[in-house]
C-alpha atoms as a PDB file:
ATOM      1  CA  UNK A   1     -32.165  12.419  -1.176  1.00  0.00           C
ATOM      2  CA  UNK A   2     -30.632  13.701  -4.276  1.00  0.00           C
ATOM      3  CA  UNK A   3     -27.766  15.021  -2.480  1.00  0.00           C
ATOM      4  CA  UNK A   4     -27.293  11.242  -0.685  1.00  0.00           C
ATOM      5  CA  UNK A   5     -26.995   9.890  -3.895  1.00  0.00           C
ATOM      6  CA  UNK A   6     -24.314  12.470  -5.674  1.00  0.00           C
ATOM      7  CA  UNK A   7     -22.245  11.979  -2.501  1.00  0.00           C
ATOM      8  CA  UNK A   8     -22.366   8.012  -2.613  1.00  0.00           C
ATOM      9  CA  UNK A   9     -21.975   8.759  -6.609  1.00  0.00           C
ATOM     10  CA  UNK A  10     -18.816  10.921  -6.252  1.00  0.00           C
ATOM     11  CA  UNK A  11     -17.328   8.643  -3.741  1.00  0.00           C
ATOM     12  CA  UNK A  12     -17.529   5.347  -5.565  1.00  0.00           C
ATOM     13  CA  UNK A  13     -15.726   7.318  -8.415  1.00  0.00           C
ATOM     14  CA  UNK A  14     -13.078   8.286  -5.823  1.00  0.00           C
ATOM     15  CA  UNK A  15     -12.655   4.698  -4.833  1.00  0.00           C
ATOM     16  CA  UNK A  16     -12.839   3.252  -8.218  1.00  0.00           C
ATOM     17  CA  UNK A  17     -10.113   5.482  -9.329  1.00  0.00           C
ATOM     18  CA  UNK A  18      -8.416   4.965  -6.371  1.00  0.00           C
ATOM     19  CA  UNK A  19      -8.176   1.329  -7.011  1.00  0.00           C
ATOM     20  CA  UNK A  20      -7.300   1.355 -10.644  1.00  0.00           C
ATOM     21  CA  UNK A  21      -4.437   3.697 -10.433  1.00  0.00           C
ATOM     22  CA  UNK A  22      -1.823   1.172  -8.742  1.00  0.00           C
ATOM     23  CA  UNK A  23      -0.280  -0.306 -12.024  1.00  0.00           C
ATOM     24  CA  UNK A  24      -0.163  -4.306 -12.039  1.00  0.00           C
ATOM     25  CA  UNK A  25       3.791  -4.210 -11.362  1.00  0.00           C
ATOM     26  CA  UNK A  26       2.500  -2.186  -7.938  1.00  0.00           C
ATOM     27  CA  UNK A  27       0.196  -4.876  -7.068  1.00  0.00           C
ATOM     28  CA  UNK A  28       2.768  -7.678  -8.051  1.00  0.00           C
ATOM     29  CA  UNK A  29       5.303  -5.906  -5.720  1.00  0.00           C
ATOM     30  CA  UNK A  30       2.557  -5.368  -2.892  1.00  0.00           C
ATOM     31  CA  UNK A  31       1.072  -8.851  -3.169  1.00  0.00           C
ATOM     32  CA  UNK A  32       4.907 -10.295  -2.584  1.00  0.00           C
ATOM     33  CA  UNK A  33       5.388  -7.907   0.255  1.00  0.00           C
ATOM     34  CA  UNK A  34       2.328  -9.581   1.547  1.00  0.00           C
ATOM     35  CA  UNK A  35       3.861 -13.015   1.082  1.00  0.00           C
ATOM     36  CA  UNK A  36       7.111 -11.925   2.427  1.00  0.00           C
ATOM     37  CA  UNK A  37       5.142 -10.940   5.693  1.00  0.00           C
ATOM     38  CA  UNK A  38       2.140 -13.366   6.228  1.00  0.00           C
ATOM     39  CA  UNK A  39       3.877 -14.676   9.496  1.00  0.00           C
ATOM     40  CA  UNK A  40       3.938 -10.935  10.976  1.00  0.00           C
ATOM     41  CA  UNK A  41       2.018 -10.517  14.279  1.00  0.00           C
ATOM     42  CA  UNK A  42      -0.137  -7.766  13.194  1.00  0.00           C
ATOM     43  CA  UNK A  43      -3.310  -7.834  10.744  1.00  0.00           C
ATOM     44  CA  UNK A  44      -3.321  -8.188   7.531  1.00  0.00           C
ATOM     45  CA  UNK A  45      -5.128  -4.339   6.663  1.00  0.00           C
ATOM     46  CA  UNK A  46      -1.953  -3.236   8.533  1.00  0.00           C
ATOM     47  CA  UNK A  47       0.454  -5.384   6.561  1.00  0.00           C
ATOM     48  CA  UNK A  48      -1.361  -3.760   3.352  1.00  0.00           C
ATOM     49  CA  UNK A  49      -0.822  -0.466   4.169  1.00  0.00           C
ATOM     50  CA  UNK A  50       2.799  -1.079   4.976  1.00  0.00           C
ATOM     51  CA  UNK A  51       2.878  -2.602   1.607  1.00  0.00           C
ATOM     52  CA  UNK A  52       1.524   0.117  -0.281  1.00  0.00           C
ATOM     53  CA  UNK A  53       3.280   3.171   1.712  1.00  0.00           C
ATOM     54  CA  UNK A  54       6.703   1.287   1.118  1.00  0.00           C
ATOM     55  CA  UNK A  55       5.640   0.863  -2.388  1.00  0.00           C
ATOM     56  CA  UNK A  56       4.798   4.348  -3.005  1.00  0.00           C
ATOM     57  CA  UNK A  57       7.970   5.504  -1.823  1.00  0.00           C
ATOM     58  CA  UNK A  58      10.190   3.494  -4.217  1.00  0.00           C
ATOM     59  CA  UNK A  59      11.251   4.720  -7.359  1.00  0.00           C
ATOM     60  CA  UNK A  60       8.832   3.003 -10.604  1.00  0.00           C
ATOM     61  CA  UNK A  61      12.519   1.889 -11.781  1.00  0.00           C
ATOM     62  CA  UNK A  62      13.181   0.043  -8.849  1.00  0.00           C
ATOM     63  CA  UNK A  63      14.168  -3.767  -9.435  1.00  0.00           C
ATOM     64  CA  UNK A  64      14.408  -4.709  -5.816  1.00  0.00           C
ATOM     65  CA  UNK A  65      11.724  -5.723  -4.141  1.00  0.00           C
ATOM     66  CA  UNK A  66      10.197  -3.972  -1.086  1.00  0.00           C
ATOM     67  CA  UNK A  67      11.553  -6.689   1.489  1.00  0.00           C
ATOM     68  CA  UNK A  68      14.505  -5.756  -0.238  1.00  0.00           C
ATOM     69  CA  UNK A  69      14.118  -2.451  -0.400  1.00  0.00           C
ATOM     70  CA  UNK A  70      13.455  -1.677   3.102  1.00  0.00           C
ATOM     71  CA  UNK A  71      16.420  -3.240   4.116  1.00  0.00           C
ATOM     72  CA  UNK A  72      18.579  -0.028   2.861  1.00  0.00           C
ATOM     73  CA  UNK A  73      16.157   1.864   3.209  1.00  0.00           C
ATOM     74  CA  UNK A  74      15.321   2.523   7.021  1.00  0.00           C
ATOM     75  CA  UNK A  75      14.132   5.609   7.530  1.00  0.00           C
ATOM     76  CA  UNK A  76      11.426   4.607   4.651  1.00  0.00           C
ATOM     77  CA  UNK A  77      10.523   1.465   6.688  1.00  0.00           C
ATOM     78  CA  UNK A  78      10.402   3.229  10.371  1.00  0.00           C
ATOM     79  CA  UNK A  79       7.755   6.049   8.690  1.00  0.00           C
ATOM     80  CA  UNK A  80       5.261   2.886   6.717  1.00  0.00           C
ATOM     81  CA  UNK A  81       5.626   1.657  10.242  1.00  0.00           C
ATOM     82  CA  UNK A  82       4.496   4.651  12.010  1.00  0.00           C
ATOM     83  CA  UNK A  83       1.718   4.991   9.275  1.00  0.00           C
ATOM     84  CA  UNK A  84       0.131   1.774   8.729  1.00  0.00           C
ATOM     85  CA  UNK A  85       0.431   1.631  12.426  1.00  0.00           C
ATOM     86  CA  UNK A  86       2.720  -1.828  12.710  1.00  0.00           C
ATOM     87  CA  UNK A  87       4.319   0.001  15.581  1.00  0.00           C
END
């Protein structure tokens, strides 16, 4: 039982830090990626992860945002695809 309760200890940490290590310029960009693709035929957990993974993979001094971003950026956009499983 103790060892239950370390592993469901250590793994809220995990997801707790996990959450709170996105900055609140990530989220803003993610959360408008989300806008920019609420009409997109796929779910929305998908649409998240192709949020994130395209946000990862732009530079912190990027101004552009990731609908605008993936537009020069292809090879970026076909590997989120691939990953958050959109295709």
């Amino acid at each position: 039982m103790k060892s239950f309760l370390l592993l469901a200890l250590t793994l809220t940490a995990a997801c707790s830090a996990t959450a709170s290590s996105s900055s609140a310029d990530d989220r803003r960009w993610i959360n408008q990626c989300l806008r920019d693709n609420r009409e997109a035929r796929v779910s929305q957990s998908v649409v998240r992860a192709y949020c994130s993974c395209m946000n990862d993979r732009m530079s912190n001094n990027e101004t552009r945002s990731i609908t605008q971003w993936e537009r020069a950026n292809p090879r970026a956009r076909e590997a989120c695809e691939r990953r958050s499983g959109w295709t």
